[in-house]
C-alpha atoms as a PDB file:
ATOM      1  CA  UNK A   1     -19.395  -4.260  27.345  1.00  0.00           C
ATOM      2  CA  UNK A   2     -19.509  -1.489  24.816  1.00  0.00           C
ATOM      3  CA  UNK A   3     -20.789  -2.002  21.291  1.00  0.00           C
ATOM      4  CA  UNK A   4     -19.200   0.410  18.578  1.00  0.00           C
ATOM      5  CA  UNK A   5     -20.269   0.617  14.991  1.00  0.00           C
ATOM      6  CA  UNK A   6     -19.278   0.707  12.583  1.00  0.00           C
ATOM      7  CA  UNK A   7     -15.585   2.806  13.344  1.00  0.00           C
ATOM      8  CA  UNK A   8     -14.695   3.840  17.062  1.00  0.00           C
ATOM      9  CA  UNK A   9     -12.880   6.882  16.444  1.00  0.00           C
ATOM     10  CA  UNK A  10     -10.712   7.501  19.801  1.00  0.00           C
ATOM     11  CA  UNK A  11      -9.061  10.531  20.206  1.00  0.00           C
ATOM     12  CA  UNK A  12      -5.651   9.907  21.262  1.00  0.00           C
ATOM     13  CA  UNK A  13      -4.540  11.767  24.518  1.00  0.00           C
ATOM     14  CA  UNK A  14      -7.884  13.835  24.514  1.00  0.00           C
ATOM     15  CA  UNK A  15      -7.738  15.800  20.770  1.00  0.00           C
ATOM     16  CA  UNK A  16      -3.652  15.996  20.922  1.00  0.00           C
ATOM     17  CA  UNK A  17      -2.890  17.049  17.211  1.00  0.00           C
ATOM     18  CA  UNK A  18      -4.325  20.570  18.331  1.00  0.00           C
ATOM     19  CA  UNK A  19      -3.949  20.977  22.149  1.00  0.00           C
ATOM     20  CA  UNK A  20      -1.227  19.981  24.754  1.00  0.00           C
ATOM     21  CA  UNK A  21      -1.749  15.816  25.123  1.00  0.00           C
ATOM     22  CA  UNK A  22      -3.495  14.693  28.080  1.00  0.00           C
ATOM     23  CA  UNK A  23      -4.739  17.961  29.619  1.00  0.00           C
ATOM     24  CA  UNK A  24      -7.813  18.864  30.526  1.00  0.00           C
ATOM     25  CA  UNK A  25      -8.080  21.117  27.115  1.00  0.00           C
ATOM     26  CA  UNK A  26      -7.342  18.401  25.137  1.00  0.00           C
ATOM     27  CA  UNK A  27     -10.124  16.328  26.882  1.00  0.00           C
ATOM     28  CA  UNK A  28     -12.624  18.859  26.721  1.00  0.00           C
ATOM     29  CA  UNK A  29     -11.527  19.803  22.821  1.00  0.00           C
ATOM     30  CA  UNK A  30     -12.275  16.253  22.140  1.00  0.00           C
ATOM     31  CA  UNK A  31     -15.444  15.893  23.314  1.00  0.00           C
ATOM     32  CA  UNK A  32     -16.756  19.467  21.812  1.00  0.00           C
ATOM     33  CA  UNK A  33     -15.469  17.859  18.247  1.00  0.00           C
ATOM     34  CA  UNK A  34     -17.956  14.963  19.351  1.00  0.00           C
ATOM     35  CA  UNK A  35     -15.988  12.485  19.949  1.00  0.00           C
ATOM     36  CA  UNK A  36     -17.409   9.396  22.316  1.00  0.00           C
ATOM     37  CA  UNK A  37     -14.005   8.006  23.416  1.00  0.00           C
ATOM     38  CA  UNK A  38     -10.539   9.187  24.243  1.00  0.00           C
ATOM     39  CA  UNK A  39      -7.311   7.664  25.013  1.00  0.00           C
ATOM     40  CA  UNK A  40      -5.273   8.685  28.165  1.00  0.00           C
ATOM     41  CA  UNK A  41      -2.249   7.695  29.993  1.00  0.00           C
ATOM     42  CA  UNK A  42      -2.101   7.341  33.620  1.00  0.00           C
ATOM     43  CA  UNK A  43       1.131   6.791  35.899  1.00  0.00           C
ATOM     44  CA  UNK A  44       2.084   7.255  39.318  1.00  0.00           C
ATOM     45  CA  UNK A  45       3.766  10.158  41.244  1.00  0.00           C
ATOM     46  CA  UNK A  46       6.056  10.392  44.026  1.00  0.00           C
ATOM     47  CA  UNK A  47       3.777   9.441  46.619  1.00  0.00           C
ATOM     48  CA  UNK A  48       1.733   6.757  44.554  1.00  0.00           C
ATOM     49  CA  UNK A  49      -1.029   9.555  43.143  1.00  0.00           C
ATOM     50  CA  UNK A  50      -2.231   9.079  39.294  1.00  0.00           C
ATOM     51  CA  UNK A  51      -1.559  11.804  37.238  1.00  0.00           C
ATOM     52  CA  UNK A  52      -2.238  11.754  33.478  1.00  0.00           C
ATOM     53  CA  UNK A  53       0.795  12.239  31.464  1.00  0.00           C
ATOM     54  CA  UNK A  54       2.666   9.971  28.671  1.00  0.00           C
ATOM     55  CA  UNK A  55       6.281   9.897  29.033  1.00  0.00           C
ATOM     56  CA  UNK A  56       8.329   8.629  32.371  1.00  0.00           C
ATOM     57  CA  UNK A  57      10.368  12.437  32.040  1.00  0.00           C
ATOM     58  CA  UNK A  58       8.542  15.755  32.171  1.00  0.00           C
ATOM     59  CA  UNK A  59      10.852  17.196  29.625  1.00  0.00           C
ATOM     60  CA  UNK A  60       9.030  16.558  26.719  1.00  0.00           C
ATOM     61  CA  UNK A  61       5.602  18.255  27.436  1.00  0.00           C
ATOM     62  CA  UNK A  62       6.517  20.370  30.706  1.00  0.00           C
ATOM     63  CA  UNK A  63       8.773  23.132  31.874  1.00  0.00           C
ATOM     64  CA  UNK A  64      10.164  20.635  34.200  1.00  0.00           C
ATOM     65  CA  UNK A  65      12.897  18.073  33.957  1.00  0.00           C
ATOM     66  CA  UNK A  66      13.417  14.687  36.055  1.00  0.00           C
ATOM     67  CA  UNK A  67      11.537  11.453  36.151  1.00  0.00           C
ATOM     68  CA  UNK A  68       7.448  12.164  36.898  1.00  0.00           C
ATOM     69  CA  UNK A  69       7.465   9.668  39.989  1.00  0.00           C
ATOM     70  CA  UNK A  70      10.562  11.578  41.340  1.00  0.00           C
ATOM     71  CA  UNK A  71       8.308  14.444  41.709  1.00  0.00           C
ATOM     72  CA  UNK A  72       5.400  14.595  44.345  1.00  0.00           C
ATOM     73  CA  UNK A  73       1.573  15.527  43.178  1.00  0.00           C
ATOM     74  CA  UNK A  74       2.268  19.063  44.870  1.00  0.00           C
ATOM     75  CA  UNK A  75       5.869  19.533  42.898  1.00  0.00           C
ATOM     76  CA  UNK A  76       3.802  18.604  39.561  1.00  0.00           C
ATOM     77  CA  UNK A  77       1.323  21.422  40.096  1.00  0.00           C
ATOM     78  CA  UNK A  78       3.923  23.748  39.949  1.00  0.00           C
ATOM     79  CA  UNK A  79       4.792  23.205  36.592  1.00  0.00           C
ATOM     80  CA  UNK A  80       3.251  23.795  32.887  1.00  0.00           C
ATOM     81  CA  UNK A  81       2.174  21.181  30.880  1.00  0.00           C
ATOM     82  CA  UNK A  82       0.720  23.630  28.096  1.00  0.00           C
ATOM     83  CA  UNK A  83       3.366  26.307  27.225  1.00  0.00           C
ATOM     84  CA  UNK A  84       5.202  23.522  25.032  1.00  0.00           C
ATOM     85  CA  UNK A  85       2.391  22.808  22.587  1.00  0.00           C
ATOM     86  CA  UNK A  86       1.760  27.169  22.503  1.00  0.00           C
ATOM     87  CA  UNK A  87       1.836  30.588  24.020  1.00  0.00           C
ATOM     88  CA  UNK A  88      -2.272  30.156  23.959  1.00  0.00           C
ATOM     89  CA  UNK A  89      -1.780  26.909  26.407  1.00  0.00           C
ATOM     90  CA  UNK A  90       0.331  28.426  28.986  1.00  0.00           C
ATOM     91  CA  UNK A  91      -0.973  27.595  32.605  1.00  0.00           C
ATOM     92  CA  UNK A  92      -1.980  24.051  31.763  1.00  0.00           C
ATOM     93  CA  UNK A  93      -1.847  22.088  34.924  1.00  0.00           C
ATOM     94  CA  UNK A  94      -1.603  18.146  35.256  1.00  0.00           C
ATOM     95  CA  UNK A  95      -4.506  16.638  34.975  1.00  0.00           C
ATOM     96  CA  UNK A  96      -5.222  14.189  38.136  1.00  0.00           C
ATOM     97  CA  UNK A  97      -7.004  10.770  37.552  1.00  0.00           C
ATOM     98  CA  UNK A  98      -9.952  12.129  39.574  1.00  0.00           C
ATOM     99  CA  UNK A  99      -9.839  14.903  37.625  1.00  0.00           C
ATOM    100  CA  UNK A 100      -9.883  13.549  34.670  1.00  0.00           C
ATOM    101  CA  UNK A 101     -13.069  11.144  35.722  1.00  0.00           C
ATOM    102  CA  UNK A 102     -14.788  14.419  36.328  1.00  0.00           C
ATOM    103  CA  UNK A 103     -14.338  15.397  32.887  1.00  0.00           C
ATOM    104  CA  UNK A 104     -15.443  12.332  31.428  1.00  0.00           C
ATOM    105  CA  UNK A 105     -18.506  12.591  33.187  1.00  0.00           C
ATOM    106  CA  UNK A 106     -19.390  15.608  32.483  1.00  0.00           C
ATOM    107  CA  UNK A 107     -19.205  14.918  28.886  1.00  0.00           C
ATOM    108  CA  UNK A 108     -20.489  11.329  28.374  1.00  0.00           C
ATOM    109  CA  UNK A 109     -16.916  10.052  27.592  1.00  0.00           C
ATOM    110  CA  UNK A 110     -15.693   6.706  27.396  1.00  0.00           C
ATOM    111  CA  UNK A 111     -12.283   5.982  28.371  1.00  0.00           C
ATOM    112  CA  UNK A 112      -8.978   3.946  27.591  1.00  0.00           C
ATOM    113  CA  UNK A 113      -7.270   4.323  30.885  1.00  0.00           C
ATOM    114  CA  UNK A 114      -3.314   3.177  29.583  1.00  0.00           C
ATOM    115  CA  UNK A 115      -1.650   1.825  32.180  1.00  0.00           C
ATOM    116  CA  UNK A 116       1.970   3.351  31.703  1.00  0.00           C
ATOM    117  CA  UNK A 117       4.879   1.352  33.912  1.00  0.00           C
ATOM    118  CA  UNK A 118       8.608   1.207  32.567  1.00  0.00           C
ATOM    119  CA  UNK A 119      10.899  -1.048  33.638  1.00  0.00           C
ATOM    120  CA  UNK A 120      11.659   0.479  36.795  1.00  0.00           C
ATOM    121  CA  UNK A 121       8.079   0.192  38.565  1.00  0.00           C
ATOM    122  CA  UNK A 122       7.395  -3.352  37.884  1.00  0.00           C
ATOM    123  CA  UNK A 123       7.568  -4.479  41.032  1.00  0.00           C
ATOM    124  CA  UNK A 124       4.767  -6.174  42.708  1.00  0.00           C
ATOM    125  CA  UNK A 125       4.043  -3.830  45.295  1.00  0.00           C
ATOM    126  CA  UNK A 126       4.059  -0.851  42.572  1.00  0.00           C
ATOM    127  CA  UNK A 127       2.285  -2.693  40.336  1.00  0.00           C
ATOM    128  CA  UNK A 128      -0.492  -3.944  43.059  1.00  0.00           C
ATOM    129  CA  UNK A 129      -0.557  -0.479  44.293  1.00  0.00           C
ATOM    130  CA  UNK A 130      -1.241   1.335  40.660  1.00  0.00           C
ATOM    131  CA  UNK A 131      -3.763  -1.047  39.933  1.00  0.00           C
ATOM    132  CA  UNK A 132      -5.847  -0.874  43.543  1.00  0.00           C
ATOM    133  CA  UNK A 133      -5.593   2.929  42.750  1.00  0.00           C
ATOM    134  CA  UNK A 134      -6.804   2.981  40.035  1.00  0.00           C
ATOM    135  CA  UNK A 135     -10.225   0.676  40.273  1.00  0.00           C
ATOM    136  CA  UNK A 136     -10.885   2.112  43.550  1.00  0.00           C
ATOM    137  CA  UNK A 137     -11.005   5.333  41.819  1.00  0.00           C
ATOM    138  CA  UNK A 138     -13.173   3.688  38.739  1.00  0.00           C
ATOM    139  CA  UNK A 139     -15.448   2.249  42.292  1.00  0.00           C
ATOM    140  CA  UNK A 140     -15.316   6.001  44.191  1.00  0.00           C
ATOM    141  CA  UNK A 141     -16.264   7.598  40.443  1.00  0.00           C
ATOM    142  CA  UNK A 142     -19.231   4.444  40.016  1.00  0.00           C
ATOM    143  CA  UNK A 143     -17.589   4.753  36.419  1.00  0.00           C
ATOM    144  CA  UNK A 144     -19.700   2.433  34.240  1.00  0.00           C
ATOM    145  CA  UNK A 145     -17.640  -0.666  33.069  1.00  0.00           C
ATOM    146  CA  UNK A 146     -19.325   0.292  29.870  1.00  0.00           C
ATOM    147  CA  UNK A 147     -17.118   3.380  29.695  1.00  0.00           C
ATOM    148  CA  UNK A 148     -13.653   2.088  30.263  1.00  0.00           C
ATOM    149  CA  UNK A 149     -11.461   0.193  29.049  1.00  0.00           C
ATOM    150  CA  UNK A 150      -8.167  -0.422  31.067  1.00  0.00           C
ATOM    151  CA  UNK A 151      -4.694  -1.332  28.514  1.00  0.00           C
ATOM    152  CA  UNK A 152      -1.343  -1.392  29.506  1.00  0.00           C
ATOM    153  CA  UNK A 153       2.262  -3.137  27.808  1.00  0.00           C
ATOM    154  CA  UNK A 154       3.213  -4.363  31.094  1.00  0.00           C
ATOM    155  CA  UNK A 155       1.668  -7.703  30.940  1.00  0.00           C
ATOM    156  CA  UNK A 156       2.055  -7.998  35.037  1.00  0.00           C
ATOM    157  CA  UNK A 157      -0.270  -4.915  35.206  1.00  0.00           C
ATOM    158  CA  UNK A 158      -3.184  -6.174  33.045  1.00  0.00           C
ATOM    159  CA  UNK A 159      -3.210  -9.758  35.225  1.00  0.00           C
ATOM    160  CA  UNK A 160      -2.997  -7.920  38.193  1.00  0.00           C
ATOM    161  CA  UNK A 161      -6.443  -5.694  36.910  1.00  0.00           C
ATOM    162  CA  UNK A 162      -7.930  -8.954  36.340  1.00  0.00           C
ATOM    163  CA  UNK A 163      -7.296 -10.606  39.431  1.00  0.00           C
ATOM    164  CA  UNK A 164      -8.750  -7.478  41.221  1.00  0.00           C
ATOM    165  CA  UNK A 165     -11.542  -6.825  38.953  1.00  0.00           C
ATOM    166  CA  UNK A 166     -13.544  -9.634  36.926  1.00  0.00           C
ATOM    167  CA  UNK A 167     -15.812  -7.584  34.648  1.00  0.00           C
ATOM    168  CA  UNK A 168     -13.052  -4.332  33.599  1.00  0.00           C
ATOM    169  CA  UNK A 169     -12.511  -4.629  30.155  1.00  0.00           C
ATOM    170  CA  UNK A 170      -9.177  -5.053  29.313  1.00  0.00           C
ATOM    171  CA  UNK A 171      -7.181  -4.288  25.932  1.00  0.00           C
ATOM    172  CA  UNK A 172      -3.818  -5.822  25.093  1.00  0.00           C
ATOM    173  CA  UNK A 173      -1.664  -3.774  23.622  1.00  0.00           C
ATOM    174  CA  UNK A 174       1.187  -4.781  21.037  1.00  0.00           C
ATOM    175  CA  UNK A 175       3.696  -3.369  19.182  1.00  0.00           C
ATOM    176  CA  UNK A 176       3.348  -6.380  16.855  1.00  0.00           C
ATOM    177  CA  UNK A 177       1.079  -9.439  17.494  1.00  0.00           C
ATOM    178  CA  UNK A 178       2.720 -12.203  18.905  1.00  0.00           C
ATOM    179  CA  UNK A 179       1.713 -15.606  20.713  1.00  0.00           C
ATOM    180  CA  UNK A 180       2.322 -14.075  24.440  1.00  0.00           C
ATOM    181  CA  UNK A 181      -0.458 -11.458  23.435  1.00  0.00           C
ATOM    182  CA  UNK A 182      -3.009 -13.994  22.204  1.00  0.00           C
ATOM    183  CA  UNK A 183      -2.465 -16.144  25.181  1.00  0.00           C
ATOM    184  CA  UNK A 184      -3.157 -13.294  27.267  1.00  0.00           C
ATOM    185  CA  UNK A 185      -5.960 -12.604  25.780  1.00  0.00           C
ATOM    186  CA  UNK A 186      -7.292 -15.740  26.016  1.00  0.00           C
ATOM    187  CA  UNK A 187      -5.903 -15.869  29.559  1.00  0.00           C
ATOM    188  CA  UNK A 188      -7.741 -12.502  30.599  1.00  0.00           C
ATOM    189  CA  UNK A 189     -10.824 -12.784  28.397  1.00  0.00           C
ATOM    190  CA  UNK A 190      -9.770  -9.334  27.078  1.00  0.00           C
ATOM    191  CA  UNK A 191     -12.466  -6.909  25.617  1.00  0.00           C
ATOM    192  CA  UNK A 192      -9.671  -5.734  22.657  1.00  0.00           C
ATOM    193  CA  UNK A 193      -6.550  -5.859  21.389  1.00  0.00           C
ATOM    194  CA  UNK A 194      -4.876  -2.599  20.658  1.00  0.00           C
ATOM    195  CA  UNK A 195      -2.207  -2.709  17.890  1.00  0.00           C
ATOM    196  CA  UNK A 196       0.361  -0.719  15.722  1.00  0.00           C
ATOM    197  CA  UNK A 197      -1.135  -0.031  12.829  1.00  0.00           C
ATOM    198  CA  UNK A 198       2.114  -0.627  10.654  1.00  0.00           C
ATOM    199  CA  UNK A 199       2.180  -4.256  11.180  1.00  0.00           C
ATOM    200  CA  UNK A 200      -0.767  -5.289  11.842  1.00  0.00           C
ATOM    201  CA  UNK A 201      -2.277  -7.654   9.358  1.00  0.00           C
ATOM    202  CA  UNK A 202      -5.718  -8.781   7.476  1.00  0.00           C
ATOM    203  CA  UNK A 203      -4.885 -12.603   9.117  1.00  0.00           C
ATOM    204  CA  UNK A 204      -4.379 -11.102  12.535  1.00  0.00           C
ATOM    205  CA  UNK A 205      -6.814  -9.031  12.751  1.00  0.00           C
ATOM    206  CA  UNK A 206      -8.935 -12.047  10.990  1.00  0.00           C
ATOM    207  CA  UNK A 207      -7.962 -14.116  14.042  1.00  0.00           C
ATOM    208  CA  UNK A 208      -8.519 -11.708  16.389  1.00  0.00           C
ATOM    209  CA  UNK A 209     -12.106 -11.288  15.535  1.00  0.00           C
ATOM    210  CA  UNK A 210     -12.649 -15.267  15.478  1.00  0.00           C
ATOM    211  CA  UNK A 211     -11.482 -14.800  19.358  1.00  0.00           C
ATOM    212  CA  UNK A 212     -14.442 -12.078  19.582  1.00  0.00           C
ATOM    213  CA  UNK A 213     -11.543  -9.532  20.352  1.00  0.00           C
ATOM    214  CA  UNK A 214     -11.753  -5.881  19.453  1.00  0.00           C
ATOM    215  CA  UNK A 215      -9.232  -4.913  17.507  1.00  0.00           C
ATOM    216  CA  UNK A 216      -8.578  -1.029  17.374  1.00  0.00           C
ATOM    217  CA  UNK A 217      -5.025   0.152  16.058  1.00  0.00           C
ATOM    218  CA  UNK A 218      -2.782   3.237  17.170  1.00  0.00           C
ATOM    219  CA  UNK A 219      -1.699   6.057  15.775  1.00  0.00           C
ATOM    220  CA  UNK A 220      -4.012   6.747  12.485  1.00  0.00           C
ATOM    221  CA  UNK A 221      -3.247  10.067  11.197  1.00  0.00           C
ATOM    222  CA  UNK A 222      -3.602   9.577   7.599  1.00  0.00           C
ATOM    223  CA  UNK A 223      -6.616   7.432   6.649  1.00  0.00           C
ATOM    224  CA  UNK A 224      -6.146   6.922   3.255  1.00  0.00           C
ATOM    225  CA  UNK A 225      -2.807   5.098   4.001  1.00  0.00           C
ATOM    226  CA  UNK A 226      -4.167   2.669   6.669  1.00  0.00           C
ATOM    227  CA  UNK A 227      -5.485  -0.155   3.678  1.00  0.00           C
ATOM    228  CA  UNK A 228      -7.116  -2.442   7.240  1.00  0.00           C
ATOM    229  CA  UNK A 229      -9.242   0.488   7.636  1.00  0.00           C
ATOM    230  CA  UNK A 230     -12.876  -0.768   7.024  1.00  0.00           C
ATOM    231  CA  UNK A 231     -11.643  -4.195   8.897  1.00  0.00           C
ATOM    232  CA  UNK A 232     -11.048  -2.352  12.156  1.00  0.00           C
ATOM    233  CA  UNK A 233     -13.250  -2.095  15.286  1.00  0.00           C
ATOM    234  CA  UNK A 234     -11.514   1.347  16.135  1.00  0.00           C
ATOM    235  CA  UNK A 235      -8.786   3.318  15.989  1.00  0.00           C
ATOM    236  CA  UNK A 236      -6.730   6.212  17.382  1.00  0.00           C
ATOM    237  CA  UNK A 237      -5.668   9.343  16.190  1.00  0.00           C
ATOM    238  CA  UNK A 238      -4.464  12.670  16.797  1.00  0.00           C
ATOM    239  CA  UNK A 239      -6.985  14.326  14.158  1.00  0.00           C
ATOM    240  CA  UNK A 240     -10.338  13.129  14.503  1.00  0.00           C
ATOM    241  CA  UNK A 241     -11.959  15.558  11.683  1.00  0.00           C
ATOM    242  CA  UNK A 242      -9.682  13.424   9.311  1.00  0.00           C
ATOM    243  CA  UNK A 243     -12.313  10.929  10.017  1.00  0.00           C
ATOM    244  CA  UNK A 244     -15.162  13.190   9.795  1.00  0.00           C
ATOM    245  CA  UNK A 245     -17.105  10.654   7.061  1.00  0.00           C
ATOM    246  CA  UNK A 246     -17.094   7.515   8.735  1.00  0.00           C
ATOM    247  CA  UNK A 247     -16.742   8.639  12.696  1.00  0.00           C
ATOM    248  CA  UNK A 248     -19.659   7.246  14.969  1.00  0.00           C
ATOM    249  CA  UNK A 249     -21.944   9.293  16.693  1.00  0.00           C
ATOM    250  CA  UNK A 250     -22.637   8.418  20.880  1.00  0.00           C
ATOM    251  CA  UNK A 251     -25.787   6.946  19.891  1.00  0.00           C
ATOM    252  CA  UNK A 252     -23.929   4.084  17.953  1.00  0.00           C
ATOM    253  CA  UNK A 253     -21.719   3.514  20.840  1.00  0.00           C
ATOM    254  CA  UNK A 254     -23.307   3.545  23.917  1.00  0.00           C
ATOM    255  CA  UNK A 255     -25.357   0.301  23.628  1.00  0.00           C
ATOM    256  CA  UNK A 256     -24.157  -2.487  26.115  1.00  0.00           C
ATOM    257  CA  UNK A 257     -24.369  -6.678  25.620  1.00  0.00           C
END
């Protein structure tokens, strides 16, 4: 598992305060500013594919509108996923979960692979099907556990990782800590727990670390607001060179227990 001292700094959606979120800019912005981890959110296409995009609807970050897994692979190449964020971004493509695996190689980057299912793709056989997709691409990639760590909200999504794959870490993700999420990760022997940072607490995160749980929180833009700073495993943000004083270098965070 990875060991990360004393502040993971992840950028969230690849270096997303300055480039279009979860394109292949953003990725490679984030790793020129140094970073050793980003956050990215994968979901599934028409035909079951893994593209790397946030929201369920393309309307926010492309020229398109519609539902992404209305939309085959080949129909989501056609649109711009840059233009939105800037005239200098136009031309930005979806970035593919392959795609994406060959950036983080390329760069030495760990991962958080979100999981993103709403309400409408919680079925078992979508749910089985994401999740097979997704580790067999981790498997094709020989992506080292060490460099990914798999969250998700849907709860059915994270036990279905587990059940396919013993040693993937695992993060738990909450809105606000509550006894379902501690019993998962009890239940899945998750890696972390990833939380909001406006209500999380010093006695959660406390009792998260007497579980030997991670505990990294989401979004930190403005670190002299966030008072559970130093108390933190990690956190997320959209501007990294906020954290410029206290961000880890890859040599403090690619040791392995």
């Amino acid at each position: 598992m990875p060991i990360h001292s004393p502040l993971l700094v992840v950028g969230h959606r690849g270096l997303s305060g300055h480039y279009p979120e979860n394109t292949a800019s953003s990725i490679k912005a984030a790793a020129e500013e140094g970073l050793a981890w980003v956050e990215v959110d994968v979901q599934p296409t028409k035909e079951g594919a893994l593209v790397v995009t946030h929201d369920h609807t393309l309307e926010r970050c492309s020229n398109g509108t519609g539902r992404v897994d209305e939309h085959t692979l080949l129909d989501l190449y056609e649109l711009d996923f840059g233009l939105w964020k800037g005239p200098q971004f136009e031309g930005e493509s979806i970035l593919t979960l392959e795609a994406l695996l060959h950036l983080a190689q390329q760069y030495d980057l760990g991962i958080n692979l979100e999981i993103k299912l709403d309400r409408t793709q919680q079925s078992d056989d979508t749910i089985n099907s994401v999740v097979d997709n997704l580790l067999s691409t981790l498997e094709h990639f020989e992506f080292s556990s060490d460099k990914v760590v798999i969250s998700s909200f849907c709860q059915a999504a994270l036990r279905e990782v587990r059940r396919q794959s013993s040693s993937v870490c695992i993060g738990v993700l909450a809105d606000r800590l509550g006894k379902d999420h501690l019993q998962l990760i009890e239940e899945l022997g998750a890696y972390s727990c990833h939380l909001n940072h406006f209500w999380v607490t010093e006695t959660q995160i406390s009792k998260l670390k007497k579980l030997g749980v991670k505990v990294w929180c989401y979004t930190v833009n403005k670190p002299h607001k966030f008072k559970h700073l130093d108390q933190v495993d990690g956190i997320f943000t959209d501007y990294p060179e906020r954290f410029a004083g206290i961000k880890p270098t890859k040599a403090m965070t690619n040791s392995t227990t």
